[in-house]
N, C-alpha and C. Protein backbone atom coordinates (compact mmCIF):
# COMPACT_ATOMS: atom_id res chain seq x y z
N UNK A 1 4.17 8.78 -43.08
CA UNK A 1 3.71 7.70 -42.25
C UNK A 1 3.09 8.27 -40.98
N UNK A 2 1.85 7.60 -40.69
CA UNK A 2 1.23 8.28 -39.27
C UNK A 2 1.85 7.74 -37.74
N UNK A 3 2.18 9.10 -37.49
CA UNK A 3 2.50 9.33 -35.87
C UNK A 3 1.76 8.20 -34.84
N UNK A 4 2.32 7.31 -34.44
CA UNK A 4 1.46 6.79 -33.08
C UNK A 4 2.26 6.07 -32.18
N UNK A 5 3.35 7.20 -32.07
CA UNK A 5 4.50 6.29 -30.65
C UNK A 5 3.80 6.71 -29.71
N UNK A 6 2.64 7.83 -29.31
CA UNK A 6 2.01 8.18 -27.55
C UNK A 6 1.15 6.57 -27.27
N UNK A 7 1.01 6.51 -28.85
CA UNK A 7 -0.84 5.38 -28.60
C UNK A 7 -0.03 4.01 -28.15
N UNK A 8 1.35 3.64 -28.76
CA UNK A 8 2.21 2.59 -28.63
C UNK A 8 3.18 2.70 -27.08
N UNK A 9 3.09 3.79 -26.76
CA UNK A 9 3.76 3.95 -25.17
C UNK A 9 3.12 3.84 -24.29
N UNK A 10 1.56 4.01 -24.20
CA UNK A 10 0.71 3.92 -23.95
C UNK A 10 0.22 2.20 -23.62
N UNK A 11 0.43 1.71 -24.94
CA UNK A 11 0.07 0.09 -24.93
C UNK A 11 1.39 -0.68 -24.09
N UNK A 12 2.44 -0.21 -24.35
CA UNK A 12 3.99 -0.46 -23.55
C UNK A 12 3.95 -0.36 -22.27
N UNK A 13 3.21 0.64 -21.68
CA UNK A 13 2.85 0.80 -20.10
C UNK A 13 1.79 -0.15 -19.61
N UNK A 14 0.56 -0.75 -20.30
CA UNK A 14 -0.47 -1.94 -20.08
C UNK A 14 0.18 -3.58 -20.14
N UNK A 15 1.20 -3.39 -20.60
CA UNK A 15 1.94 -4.75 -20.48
C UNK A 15 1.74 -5.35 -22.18
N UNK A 16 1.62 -4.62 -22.87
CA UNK A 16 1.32 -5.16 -24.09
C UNK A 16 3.01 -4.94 -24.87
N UNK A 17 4.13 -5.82 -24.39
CA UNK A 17 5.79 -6.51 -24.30
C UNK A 17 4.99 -8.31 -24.31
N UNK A 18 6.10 -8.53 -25.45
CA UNK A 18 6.40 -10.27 -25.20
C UNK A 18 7.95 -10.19 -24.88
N UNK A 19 8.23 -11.30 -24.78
CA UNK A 19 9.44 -11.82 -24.87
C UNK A 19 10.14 -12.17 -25.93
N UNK A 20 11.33 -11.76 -26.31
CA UNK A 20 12.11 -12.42 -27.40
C UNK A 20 12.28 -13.75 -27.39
N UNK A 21 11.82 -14.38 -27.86
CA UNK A 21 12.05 -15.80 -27.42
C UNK A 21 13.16 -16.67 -28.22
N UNK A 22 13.31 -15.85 -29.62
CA UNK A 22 14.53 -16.19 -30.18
C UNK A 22 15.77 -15.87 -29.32
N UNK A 23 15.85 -14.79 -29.22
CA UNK A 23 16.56 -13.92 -28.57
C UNK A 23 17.24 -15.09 -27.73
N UNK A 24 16.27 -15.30 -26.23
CA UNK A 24 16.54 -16.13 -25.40
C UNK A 24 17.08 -17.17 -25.36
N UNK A 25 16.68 -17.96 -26.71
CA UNK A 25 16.96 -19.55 -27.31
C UNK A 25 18.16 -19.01 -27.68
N UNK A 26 18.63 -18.15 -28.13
CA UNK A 26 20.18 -18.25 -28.58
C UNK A 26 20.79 -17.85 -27.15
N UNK A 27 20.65 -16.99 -26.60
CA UNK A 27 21.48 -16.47 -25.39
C UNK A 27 21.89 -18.03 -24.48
N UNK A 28 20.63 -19.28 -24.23
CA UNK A 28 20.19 -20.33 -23.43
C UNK A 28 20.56 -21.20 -24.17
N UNK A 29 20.74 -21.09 -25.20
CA UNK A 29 21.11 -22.07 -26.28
C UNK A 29 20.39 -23.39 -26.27
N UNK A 30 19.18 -23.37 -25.84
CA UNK A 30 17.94 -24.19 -26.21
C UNK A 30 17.00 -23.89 -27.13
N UNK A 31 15.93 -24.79 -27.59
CA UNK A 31 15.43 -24.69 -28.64
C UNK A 31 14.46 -23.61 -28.33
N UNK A 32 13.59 -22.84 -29.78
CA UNK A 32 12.44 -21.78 -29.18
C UNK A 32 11.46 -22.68 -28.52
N UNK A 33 10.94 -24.15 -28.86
CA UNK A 33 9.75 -24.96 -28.10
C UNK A 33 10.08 -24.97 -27.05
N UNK A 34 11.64 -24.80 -26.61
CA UNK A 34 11.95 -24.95 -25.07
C UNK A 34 11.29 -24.13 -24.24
N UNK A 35 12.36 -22.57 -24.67
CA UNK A 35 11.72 -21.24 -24.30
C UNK A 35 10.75 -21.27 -24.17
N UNK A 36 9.46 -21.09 -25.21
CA UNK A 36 8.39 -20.95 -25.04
C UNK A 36 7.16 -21.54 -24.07
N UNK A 37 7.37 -23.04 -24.12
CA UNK A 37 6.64 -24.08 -23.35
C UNK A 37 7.45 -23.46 -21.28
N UNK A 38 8.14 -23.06 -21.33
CA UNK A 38 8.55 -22.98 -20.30
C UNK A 38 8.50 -21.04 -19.58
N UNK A 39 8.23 -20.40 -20.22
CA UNK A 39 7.87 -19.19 -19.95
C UNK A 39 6.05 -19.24 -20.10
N UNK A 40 5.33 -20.32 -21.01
CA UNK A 40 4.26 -20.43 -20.83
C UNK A 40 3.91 -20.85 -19.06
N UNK A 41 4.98 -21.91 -18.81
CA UNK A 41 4.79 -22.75 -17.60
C UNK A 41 4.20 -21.87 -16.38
N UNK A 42 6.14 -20.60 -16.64
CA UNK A 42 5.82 -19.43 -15.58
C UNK A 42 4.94 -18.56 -15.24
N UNK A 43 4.54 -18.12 -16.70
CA UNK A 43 3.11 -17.23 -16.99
C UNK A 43 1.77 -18.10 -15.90
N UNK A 44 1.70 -19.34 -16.48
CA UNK A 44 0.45 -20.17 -15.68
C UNK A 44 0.44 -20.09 -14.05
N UNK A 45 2.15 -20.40 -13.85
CA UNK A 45 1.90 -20.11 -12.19
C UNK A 45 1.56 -18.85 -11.75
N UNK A 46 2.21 -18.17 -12.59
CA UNK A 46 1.70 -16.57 -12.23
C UNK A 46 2.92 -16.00 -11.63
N UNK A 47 4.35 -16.61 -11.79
CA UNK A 47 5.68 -16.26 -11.30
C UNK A 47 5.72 -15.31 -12.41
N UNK A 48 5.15 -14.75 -13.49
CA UNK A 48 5.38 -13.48 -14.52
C UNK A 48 4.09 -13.57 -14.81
N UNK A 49 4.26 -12.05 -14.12
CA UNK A 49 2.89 -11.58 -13.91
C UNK A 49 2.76 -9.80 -15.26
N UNK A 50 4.16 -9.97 -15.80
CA UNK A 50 3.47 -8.79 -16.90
C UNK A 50 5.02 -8.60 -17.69
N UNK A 51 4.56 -8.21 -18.91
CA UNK A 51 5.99 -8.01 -19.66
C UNK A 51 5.83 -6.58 -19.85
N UNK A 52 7.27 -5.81 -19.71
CA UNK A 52 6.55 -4.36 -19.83
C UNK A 52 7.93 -3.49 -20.50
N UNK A 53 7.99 -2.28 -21.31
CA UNK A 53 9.29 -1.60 -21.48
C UNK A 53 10.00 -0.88 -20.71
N UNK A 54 10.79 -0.30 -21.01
CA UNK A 54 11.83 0.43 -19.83
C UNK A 54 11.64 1.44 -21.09
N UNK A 55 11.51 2.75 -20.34
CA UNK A 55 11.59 3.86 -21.08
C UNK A 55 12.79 4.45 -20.91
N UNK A 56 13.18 5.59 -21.59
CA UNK A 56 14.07 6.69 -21.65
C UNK A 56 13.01 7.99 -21.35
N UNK A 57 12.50 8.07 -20.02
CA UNK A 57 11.10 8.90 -19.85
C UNK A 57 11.37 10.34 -20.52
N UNK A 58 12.65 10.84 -20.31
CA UNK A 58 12.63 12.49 -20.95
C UNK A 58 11.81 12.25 -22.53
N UNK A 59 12.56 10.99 -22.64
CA UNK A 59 12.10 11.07 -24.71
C UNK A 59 10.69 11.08 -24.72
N UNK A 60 9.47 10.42 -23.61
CA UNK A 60 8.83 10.44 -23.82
C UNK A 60 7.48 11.25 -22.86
N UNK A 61 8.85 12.53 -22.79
CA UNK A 61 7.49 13.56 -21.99
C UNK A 61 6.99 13.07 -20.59
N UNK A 62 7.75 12.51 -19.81
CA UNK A 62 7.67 12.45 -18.81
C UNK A 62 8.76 12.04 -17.43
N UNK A 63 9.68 13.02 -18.01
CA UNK A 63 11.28 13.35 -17.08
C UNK A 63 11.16 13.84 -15.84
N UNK A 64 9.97 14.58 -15.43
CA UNK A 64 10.18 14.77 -14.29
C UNK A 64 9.36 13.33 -12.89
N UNK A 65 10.76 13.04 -11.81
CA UNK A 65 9.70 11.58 -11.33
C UNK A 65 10.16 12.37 -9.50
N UNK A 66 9.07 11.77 -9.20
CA UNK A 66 8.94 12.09 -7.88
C UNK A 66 8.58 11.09 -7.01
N UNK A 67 9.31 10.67 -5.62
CA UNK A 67 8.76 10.01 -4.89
C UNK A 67 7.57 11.05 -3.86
N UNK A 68 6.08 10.03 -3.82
CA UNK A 68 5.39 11.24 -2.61
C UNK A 68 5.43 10.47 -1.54
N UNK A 69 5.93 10.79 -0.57
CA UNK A 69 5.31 9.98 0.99
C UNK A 69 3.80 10.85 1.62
N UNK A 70 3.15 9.92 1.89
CA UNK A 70 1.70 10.40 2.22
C UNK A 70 1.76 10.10 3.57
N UNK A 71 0.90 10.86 4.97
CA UNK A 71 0.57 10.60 6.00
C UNK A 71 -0.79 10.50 6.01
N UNK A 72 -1.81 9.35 6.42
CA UNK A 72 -2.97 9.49 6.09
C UNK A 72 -3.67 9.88 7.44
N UNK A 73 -4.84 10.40 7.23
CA UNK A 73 -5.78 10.73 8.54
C UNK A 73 -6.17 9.27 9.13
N UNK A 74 -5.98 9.51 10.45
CA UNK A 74 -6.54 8.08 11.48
C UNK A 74 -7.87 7.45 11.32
N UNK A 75 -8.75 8.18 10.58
CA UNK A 75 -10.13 7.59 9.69
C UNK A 75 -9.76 6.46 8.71
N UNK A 76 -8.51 6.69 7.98
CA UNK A 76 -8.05 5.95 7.33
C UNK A 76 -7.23 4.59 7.40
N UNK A 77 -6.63 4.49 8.95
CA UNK A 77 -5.89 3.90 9.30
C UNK A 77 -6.73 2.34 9.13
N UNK A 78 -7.99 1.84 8.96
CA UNK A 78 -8.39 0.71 9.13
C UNK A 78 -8.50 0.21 7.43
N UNK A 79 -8.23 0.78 6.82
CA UNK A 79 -8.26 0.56 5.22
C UNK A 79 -7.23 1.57 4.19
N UNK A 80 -6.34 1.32 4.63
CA UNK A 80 -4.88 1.91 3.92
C UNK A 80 -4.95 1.49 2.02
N UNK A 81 -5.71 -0.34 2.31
CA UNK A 81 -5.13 -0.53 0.71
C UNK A 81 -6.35 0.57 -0.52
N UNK A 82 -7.43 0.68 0.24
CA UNK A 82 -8.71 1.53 -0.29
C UNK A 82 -7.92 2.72 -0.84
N UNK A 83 -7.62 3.46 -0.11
CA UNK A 83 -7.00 4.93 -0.64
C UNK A 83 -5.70 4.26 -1.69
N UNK A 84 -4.74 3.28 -1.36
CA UNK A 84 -3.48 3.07 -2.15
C UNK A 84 -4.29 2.53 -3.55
N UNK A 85 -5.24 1.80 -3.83
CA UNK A 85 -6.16 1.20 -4.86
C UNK A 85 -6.63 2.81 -5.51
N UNK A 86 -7.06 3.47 -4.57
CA UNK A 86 -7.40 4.72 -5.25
C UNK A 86 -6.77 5.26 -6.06
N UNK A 87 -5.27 5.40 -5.71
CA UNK A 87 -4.30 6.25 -6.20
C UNK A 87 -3.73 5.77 -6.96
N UNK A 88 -3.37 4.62 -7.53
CA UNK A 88 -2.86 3.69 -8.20
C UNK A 88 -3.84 3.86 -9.63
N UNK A 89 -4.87 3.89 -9.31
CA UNK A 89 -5.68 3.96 -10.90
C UNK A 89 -5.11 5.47 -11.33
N UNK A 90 -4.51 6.44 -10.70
CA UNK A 90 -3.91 7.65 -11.41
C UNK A 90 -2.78 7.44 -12.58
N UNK A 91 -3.20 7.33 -13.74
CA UNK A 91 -2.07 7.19 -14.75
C UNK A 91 -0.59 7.98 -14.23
N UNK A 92 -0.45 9.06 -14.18
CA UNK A 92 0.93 9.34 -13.64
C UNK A 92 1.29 8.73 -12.71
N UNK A 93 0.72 7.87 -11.29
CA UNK A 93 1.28 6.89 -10.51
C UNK A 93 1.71 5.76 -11.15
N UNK A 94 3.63 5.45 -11.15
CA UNK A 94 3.92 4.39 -11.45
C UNK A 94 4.34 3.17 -10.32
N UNK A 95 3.77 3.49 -9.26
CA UNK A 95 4.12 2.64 -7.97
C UNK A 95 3.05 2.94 -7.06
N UNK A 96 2.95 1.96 -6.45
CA UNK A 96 2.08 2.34 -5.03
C UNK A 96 2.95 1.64 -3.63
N UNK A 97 3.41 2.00 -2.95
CA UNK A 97 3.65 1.18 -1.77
C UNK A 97 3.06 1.52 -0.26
N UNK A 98 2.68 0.30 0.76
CA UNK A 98 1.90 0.70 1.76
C UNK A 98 3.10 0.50 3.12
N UNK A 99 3.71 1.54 3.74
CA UNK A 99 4.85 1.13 4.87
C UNK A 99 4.25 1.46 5.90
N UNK A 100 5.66 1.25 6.41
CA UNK A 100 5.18 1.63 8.17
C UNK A 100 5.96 3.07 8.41
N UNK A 101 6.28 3.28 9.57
CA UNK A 101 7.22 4.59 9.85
C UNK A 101 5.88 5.91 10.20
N UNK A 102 6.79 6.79 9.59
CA UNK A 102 5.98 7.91 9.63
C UNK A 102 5.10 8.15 8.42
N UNK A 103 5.04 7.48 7.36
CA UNK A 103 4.54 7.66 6.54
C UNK A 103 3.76 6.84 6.26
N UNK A 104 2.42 6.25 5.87
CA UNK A 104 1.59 5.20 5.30
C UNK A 104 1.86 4.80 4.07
N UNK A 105 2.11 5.33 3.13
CA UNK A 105 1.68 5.12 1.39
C UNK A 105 3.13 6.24 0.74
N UNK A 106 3.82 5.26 -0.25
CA UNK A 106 4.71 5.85 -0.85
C UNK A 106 3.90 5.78 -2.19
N UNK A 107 4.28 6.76 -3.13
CA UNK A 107 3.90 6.90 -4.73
C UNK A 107 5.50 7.12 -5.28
N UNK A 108 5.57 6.50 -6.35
CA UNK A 108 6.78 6.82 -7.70
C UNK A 108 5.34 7.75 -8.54
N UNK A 109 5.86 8.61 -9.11
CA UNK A 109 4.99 9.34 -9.83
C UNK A 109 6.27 10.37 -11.42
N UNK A 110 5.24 9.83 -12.02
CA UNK A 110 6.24 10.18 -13.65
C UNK A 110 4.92 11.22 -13.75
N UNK A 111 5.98 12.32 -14.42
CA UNK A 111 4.71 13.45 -15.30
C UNK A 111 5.77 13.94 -16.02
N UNK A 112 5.46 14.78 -16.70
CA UNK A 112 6.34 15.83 -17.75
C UNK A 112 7.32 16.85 -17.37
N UNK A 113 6.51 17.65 -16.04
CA UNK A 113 7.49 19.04 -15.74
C UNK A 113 7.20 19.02 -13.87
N UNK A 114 7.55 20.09 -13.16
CA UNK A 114 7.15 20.42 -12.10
C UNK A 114 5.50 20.88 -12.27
N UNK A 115 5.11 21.71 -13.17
CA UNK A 115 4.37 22.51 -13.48
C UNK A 115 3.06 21.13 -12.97
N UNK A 116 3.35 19.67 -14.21
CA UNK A 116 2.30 19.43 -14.33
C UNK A 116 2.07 17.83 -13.03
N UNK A 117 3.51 18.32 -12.38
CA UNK A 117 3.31 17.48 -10.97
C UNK A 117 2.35 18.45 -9.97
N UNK A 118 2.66 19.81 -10.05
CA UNK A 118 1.91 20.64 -9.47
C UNK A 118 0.36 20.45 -9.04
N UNK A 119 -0.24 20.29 -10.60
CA UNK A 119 -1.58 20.12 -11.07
C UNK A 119 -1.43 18.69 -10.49
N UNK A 120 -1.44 17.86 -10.39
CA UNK A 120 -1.67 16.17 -9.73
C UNK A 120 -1.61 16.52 -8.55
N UNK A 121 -0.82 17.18 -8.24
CA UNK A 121 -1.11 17.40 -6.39
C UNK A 121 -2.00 17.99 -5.54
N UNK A 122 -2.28 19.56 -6.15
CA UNK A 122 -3.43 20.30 -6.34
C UNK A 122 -5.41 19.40 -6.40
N UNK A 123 -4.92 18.96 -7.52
CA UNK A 123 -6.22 18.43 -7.71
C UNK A 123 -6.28 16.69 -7.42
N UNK A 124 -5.42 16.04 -7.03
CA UNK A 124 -5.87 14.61 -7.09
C UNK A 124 -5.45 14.17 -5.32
N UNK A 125 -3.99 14.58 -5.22
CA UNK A 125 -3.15 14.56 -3.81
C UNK A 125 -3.67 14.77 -3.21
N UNK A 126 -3.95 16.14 -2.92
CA UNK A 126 -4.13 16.46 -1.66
C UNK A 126 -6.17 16.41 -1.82
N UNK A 127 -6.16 15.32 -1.00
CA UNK A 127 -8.10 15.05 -0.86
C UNK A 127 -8.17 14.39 0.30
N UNK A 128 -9.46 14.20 0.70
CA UNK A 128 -10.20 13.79 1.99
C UNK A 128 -8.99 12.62 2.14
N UNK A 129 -9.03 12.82 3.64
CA UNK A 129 -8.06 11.45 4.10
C UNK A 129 -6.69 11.02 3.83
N UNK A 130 -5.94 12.02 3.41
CA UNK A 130 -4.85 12.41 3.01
C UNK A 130 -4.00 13.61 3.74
N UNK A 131 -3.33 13.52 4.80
CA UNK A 131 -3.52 14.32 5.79
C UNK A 131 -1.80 15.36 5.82
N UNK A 132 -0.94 14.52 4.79
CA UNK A 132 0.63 15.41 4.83
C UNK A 132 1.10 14.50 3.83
N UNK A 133 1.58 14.96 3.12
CA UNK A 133 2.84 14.96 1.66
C UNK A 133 4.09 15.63 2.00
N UNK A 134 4.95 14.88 1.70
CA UNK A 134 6.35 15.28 1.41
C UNK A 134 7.18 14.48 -0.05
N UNK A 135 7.38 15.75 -0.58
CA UNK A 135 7.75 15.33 -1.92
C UNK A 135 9.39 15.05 -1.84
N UNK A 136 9.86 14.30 -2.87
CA UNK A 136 11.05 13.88 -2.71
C UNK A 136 11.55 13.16 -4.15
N UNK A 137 11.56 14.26 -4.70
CA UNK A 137 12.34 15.04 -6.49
C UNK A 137 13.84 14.06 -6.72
N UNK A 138 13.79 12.88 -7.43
CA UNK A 138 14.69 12.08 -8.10
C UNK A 138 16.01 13.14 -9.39
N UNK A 139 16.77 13.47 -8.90
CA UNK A 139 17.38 14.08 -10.16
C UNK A 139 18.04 13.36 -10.71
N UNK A 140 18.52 11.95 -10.97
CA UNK A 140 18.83 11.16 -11.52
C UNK A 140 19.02 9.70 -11.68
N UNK A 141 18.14 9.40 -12.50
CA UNK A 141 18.01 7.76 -12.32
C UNK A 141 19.13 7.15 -12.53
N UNK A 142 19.44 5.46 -11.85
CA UNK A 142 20.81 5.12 -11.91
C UNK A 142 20.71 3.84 -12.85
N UNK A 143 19.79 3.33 -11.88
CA UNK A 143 19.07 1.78 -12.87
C UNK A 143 17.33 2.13 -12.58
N UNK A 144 17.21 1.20 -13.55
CA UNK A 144 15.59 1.40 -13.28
C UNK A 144 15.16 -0.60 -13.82
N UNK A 145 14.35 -1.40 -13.07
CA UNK A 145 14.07 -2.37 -13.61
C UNK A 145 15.29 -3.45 -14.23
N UNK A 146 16.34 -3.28 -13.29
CA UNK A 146 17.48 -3.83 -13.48
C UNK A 146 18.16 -3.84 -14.72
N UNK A 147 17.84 -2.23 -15.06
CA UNK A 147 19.23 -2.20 -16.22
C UNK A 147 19.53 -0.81 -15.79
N UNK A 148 21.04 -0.84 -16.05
CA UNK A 148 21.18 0.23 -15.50
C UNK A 148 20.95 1.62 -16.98
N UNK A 149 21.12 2.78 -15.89
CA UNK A 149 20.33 3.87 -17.48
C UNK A 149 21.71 4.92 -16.95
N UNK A 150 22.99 5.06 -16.68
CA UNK A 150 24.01 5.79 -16.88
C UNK A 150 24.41 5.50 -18.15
């Protein structure tokens, strides 16, 4: 049988998850027209905005996660979300956040090894208007997406 859990983890990360809706109807013990008509409702307001999986990332080649805090250059300071929009289209970025403090822009960032966080930093990180990184290496997740992963 042909191999295609990367092409399917892949589609799992784009939001391509439904909902069990049986599942739900038994847990809620309402009917599936219930469920359904009413997660349609939420979808429309836009209160669920994506269905998505929870990985076991080692299984899937990408165990090593890093928070980056970025300091940006004062050129930058009048358009923060421009550079965070930038960085966000980086497939290994699984977060973007814009704070205050000493830092402008937090990243969650999933890759495979140190090696190939290295290479993302090297070549994508560190660029124009990007002025200090401090990395900050997760060695063990506790929950992720409100389940817990101990």
């Amino acid at each position: 049988m042909k191999d295609i859990r990367q092409r399917l983890v892949n589609l799992f990360k784009k939001g391509y998850c439904t909902p069990q809706i049986a599942r739900i109807a038994k847990e809620l013990k309402e009917p599936s027209t219930t469920i359904h008509y009413n997660i349609k409702k939420l979808e429309k307001l836009g209160a669920i905005r994506a269905y998505k999986a929870i990985f076991d990332y080692k299984k899937i080649d990408e165990g090593f996660c890093a928070f980056v805090l970025i300091a940006i250059s004062p050129a930058e300071y009048n358009d923060p979300e421009k550079m965070a929009a930038d960085l966000a289209k980086l497939p290994e970025v699984e977060s973007v956040d814009i704070c205050t403090g000493d830092w402008e822009i937090i990243l969650k960032v999933r890759v495979k090894d140190q090696d190939e966080y290295y290479q993302l930093v090297k070549n994508v990180i560190s660029r124009k208007g990007i002025e200090k990184i401090n990395t900050i290496t997760s060695l063990k997740q506790v929950k992720s997406d409100f389940i817990k992963v101990l």
